[in-house]
N, C-alpha and C. Protein backbone atom coordinates (compact mmCIF):
# COMPACT_ATOMS: atom_id res chain seq x y z
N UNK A 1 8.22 11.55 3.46
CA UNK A 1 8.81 10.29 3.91
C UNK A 1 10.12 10.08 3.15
N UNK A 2 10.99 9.40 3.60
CA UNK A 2 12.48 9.34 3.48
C UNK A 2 12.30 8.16 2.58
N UNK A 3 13.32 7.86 1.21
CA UNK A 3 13.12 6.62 0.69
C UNK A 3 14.88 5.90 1.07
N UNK A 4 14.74 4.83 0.43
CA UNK A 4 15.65 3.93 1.69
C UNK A 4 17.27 4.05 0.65
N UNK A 5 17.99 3.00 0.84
CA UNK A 5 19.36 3.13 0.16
C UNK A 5 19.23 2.59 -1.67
N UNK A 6 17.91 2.00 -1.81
CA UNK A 6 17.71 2.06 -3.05
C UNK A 6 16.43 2.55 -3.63
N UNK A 7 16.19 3.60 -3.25
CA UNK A 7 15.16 5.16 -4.02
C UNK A 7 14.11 4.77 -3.76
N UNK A 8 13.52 3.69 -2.71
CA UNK A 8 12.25 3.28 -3.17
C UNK A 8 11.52 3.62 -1.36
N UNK A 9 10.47 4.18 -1.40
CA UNK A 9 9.47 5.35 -0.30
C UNK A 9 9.24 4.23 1.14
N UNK A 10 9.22 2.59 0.17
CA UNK A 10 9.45 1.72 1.20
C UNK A 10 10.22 0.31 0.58
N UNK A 11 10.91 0.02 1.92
CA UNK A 11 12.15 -0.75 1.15
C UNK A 11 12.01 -2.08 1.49
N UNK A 12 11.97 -2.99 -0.10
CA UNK A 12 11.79 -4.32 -0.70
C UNK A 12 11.93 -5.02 0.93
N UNK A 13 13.58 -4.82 1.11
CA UNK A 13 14.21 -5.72 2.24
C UNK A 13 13.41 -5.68 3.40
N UNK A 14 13.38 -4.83 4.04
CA UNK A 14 12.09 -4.34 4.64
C UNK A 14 11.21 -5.51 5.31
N UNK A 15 10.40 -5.04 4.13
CA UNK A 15 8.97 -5.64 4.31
C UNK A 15 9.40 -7.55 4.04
N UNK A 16 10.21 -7.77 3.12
CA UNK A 16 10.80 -9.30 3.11
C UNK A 16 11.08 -9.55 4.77
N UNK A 17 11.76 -9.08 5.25
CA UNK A 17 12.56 -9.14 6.49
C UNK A 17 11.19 -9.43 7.34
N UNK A 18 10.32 -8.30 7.51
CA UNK A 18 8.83 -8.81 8.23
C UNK A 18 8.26 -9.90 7.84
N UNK A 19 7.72 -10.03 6.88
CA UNK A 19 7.38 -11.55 6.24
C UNK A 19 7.70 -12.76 6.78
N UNK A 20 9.51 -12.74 6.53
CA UNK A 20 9.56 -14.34 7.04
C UNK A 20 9.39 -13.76 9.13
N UNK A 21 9.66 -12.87 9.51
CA UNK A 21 9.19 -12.70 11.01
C UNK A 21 7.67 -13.45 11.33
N UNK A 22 6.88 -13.03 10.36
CA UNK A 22 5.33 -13.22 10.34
C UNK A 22 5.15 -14.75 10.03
N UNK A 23 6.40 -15.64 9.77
CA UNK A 23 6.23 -16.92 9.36
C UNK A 23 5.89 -17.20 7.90
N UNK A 24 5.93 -15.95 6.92
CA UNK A 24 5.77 -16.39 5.36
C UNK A 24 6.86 -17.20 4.71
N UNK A 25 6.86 -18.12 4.26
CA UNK A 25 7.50 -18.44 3.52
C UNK A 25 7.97 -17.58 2.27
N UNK A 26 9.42 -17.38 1.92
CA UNK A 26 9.76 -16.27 1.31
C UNK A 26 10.16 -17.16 -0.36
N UNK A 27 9.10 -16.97 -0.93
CA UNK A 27 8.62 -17.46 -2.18
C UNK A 27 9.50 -16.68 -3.26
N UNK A 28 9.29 -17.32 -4.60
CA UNK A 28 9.78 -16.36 -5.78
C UNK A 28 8.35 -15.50 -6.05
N UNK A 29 7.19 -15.53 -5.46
CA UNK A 29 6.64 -14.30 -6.10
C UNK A 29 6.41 -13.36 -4.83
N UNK A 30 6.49 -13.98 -3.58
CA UNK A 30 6.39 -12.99 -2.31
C UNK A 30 7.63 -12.16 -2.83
N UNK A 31 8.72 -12.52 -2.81
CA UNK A 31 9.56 -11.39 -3.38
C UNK A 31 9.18 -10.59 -4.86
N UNK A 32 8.78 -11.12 -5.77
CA UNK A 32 8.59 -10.33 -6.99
C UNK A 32 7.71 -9.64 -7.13
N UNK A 33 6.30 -9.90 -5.81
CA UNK A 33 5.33 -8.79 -5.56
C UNK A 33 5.80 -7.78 -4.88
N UNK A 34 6.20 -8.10 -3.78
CA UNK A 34 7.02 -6.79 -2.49
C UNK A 34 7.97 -5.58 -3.69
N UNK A 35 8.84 -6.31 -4.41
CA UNK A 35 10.14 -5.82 -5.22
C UNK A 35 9.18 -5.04 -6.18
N UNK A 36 7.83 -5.15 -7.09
CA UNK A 36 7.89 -4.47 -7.89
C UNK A 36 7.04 -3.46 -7.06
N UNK A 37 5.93 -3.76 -5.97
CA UNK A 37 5.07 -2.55 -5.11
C UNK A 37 6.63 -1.72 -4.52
N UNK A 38 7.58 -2.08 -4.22
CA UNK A 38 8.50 -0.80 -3.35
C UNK A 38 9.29 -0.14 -4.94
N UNK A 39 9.13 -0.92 -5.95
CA UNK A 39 9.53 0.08 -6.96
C UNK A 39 8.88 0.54 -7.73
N UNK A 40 7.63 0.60 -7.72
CA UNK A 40 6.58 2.01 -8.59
C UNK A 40 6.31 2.91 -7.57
N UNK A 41 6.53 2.43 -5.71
CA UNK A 41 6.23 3.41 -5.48
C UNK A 41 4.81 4.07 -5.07
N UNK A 42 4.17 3.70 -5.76
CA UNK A 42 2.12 4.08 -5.54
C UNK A 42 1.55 3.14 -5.87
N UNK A 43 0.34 3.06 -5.32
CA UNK A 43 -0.60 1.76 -5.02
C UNK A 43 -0.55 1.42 -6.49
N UNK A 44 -0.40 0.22 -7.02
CA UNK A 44 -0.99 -0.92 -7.92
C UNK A 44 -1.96 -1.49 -7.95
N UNK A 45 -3.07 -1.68 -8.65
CA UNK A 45 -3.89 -2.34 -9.22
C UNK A 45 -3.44 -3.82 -10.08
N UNK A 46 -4.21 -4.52 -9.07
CA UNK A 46 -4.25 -6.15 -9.38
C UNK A 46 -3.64 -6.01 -10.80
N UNK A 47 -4.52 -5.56 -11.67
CA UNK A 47 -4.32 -5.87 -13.07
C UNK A 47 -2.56 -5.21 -13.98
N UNK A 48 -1.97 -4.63 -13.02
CA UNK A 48 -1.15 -3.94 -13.44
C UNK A 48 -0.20 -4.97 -12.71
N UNK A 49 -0.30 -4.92 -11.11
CA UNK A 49 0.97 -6.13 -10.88
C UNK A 49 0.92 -6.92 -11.53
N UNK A 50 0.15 -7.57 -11.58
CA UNK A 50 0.19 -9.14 -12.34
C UNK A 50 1.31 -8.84 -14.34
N UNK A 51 1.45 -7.45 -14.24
CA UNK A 51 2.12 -7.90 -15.26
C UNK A 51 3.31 -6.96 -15.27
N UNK A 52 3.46 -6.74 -13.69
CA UNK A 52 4.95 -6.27 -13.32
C UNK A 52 6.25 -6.87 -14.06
N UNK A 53 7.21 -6.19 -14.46
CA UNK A 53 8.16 -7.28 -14.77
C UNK A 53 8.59 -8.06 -12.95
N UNK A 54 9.06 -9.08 -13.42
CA UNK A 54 9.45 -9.91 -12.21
C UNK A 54 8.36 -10.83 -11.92
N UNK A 55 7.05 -10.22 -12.05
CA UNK A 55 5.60 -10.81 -11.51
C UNK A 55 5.48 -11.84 -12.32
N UNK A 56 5.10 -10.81 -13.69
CA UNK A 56 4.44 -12.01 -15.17
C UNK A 56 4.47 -13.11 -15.24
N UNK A 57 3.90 -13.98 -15.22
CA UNK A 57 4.15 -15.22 -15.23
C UNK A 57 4.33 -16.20 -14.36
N UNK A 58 5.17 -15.47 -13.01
CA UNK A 58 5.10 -16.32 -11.62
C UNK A 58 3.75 -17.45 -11.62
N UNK A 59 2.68 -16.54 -11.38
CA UNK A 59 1.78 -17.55 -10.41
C UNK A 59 0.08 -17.04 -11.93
N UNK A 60 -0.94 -17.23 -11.27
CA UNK A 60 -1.98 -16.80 -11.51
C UNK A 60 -2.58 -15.69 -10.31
N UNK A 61 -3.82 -15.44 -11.72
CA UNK A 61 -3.93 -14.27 -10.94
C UNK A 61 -4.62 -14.44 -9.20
N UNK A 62 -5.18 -15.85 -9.31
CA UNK A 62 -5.81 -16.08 -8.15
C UNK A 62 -4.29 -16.13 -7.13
N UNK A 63 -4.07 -17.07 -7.12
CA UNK A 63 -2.52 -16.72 -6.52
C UNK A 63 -2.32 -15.50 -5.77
N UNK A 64 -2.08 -14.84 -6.92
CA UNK A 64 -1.46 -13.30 -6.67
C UNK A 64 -2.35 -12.63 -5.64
N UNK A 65 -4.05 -12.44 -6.09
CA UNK A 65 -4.74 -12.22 -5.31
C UNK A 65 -4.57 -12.92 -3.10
N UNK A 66 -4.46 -14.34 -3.35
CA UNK A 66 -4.73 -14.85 -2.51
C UNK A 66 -2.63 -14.08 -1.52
N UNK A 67 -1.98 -13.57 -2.14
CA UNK A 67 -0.67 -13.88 -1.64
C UNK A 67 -0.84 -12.59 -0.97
N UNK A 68 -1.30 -11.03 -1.98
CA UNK A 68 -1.70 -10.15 -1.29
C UNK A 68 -2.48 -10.26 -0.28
N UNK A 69 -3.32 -10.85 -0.38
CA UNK A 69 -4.58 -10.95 1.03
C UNK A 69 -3.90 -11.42 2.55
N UNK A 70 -3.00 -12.27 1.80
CA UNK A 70 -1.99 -13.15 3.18
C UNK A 70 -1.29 -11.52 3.96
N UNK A 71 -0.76 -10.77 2.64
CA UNK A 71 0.05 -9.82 3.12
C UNK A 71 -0.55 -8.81 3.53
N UNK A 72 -1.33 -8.36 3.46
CA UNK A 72 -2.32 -7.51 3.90
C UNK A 72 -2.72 -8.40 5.23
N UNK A 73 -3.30 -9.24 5.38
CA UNK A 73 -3.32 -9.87 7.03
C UNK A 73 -2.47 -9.75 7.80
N UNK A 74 -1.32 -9.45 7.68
CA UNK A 74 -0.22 -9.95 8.25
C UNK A 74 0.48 -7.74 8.34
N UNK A 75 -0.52 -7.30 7.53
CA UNK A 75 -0.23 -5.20 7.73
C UNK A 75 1.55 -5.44 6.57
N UNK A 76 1.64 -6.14 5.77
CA UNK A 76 2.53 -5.57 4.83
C UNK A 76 2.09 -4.94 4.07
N UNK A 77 1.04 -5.15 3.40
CA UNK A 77 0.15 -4.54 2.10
C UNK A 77 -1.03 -4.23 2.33
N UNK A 78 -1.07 -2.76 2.19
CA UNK A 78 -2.16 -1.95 2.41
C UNK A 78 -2.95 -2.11 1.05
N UNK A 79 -4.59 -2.64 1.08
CA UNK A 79 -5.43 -2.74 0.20
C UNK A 79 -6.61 -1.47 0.12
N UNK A 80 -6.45 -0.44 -0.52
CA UNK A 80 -7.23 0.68 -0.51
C UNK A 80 -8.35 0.45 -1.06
N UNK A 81 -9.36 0.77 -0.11
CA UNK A 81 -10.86 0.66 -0.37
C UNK A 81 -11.52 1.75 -1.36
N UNK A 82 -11.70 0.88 -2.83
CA UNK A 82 -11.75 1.74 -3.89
C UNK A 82 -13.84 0.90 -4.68
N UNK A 83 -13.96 0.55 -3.47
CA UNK A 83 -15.60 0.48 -3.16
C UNK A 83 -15.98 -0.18 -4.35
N UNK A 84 -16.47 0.35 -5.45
CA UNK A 84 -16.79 -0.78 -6.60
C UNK A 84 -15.68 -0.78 -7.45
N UNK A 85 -14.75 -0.50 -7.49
CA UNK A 85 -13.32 -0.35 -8.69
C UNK A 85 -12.35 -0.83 -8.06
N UNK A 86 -11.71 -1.32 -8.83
CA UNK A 86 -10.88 -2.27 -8.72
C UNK A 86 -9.73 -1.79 -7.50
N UNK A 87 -9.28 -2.93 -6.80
CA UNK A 87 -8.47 -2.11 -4.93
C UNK A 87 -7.22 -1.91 -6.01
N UNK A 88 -6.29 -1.14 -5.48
CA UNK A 88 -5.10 -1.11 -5.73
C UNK A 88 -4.18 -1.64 -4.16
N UNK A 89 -3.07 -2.01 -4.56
CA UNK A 89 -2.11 -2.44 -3.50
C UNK A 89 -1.38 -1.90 -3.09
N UNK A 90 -0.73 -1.35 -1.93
CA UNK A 90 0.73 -1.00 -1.70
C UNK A 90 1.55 -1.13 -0.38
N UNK A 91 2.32 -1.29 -0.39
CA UNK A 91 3.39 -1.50 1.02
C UNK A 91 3.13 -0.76 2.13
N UNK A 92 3.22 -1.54 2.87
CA UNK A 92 2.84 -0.27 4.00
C UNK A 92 3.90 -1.06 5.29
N UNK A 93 4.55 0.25 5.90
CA UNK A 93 5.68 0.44 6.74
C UNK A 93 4.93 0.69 8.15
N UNK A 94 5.25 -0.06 9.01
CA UNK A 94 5.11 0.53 10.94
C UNK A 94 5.52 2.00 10.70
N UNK A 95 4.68 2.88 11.42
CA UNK A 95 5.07 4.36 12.03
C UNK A 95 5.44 5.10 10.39
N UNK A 96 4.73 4.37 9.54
CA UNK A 96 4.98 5.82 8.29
C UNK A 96 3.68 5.04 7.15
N UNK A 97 2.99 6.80 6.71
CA UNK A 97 2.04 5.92 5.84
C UNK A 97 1.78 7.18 4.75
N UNK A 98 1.42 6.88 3.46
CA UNK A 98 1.01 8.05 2.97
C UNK A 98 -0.77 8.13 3.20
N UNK A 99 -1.24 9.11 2.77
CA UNK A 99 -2.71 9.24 2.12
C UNK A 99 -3.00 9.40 1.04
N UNK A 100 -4.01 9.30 0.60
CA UNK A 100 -4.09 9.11 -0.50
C UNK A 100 -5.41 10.07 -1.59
N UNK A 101 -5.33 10.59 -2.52
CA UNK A 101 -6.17 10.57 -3.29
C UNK A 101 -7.10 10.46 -4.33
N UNK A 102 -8.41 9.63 -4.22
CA UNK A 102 -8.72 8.65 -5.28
C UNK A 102 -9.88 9.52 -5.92
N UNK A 103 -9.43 9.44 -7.73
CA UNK A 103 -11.03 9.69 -8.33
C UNK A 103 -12.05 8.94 -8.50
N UNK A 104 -13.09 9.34 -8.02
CA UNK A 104 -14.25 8.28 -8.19
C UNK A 104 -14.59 8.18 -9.85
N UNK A 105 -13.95 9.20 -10.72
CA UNK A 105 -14.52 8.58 -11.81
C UNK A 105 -14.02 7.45 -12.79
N UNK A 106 -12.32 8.20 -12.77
CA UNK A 106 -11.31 7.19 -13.33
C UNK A 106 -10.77 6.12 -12.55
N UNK A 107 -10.72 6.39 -11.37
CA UNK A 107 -10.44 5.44 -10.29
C UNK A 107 -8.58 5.20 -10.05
N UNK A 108 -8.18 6.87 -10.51
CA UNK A 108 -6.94 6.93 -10.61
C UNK A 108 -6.28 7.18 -8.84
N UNK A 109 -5.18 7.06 -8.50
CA UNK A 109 -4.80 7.05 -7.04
C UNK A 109 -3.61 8.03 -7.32
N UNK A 110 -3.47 9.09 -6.04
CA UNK A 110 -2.51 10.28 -6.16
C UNK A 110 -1.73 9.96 -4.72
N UNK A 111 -0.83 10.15 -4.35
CA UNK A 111 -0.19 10.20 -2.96
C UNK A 111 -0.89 11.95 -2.36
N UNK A 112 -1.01 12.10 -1.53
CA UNK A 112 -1.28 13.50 -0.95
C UNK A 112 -0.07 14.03 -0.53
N UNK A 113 -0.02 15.07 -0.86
CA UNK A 113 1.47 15.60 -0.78
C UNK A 113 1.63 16.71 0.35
N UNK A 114 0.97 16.48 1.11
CA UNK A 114 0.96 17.30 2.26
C UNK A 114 1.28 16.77 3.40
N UNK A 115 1.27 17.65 4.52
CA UNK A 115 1.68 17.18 6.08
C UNK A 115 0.20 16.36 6.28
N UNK A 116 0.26 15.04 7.31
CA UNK A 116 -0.97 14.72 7.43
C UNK A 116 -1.78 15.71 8.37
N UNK A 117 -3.08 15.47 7.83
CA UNK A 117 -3.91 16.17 8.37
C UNK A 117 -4.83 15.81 9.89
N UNK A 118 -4.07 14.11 9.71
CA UNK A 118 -4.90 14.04 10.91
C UNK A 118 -3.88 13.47 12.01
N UNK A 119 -2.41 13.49 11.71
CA UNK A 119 -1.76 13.72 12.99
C UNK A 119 -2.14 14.24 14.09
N UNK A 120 -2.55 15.22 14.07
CA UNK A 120 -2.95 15.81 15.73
C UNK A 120 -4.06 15.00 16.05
N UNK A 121 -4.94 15.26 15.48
CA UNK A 121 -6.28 14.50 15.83
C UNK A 121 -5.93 13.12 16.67
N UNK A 122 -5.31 12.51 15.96
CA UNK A 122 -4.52 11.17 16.17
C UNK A 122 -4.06 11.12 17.49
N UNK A 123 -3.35 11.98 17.77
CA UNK A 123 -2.57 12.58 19.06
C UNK A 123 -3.19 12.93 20.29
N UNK A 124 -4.45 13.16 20.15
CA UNK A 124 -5.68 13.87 20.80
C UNK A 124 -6.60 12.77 21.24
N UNK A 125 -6.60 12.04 20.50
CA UNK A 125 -7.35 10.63 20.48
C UNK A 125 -6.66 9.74 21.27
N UNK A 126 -5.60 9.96 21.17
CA UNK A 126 -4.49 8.94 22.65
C UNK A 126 -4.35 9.67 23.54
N UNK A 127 -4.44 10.82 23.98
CA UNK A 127 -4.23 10.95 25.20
C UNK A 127 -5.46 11.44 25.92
N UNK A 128 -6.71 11.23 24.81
CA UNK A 128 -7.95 11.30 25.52
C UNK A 128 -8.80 10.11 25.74
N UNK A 129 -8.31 9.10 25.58
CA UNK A 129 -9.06 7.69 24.91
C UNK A 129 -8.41 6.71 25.98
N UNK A 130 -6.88 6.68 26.13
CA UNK A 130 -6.02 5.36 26.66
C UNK A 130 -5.34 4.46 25.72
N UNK A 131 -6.13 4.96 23.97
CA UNK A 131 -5.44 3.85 23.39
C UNK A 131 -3.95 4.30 23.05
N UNK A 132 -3.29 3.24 22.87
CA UNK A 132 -1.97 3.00 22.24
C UNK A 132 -1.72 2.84 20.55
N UNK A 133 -0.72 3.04 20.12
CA UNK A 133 -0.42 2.40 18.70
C UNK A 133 -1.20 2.52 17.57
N UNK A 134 -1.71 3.63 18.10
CA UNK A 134 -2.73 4.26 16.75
C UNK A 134 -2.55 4.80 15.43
N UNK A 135 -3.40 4.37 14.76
CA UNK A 135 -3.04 4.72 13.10
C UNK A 135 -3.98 4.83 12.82
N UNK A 136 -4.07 5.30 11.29
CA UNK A 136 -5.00 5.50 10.26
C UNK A 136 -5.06 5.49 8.74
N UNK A 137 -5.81 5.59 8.29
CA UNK A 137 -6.11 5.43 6.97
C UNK A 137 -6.88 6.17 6.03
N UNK A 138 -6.06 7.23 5.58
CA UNK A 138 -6.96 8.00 5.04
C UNK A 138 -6.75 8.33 3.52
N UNK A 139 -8.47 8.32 2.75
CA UNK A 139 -8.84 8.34 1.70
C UNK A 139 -9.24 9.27 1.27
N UNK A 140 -9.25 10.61 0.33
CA UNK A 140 -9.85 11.45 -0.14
C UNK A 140 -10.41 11.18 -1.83
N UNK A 141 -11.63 11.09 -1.46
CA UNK A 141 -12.42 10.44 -3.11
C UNK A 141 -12.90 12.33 -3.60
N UNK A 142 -13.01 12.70 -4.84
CA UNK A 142 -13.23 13.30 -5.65
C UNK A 142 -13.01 13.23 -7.09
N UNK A 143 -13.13 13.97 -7.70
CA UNK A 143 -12.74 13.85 -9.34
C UNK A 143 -11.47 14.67 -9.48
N UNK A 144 -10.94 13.83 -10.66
CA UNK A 144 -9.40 14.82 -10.74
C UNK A 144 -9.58 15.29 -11.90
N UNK A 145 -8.79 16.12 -11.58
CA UNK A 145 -8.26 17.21 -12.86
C UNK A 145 -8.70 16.79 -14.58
N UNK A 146 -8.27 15.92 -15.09
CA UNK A 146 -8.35 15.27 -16.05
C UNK A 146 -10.33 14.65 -16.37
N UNK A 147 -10.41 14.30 -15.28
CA UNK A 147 -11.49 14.06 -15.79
C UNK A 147 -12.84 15.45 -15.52
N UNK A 148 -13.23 15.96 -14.53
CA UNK A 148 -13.89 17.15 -14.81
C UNK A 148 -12.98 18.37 -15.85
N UNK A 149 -12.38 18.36 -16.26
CA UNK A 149 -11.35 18.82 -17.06
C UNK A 149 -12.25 19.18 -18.43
């Protein structure tokens, strides 16, 4: 995936620009959440935004929680299903997505660095099905390196 005119895989303006489309009110922490998820780049964990620079201090953590959830309703922020460990957060763009891979032990998150795997499938599924505008979401849980290590 291509990153935008300032290095980041998905771009701040972006997803702001959708927001107020979606009717959000464009807050000082709706921006200071969007701004620090398009600049790390890989999913965040609650406990780590919340002490993003830009974030710190804005709001509480319920807040924060409740602002992601808005954004995630609304398909800005993808919430990865990390089952009993804590979700991590990240931006998510129309027509581009990464995958991901999570350890079940550390509960660390990797981008997959490959072509997706289930493009075709995907492809196969629309023109055998009728549906339109299809996507997905895909998770690969195992142990990483470090920890069977």
């Amino acid at each position: 995936m291509e990153r935008c005119e300032h290095g980041h895989y998905v771009c701040a303006d972006t997803i702001l620009a959708r927001a107020k489309e979606a009717g959000l009110r464009k807050t000082k922490a709706l921006q200071a959440v969007v701004t620090a998820l398009a600049e790390e780049g890989t999913p965040m964990p609650l406990n780590d935004l919340e002490k993003a620079p830009g974030v710190a201090g804005l709001c509480d953590r319920t807040t924060l929680f409740r602002l992601l959830n808005r954004l995630s309703e609304h398909g800005l922020v993808r919430r990865l299903g990390l089952h009993e460990r804590a979700a991590y957060f990240t931006l998510a763009m129309p027509g581009g997505h990464h995958d991901y891979l999570i350890c079940k032990d550390c509960g660390s998150v990797e981008i997959l660095e490959l072509a997706c795997p289930v493009k075709e499938l995907e492809e196969e599924v629309a023109r055998t099905s009728g549906y339109r505008n299809l996507y997905h979401e895909l998770e690969i849980y195992g142990v990483c390196p470090a920890c069977h290590g």
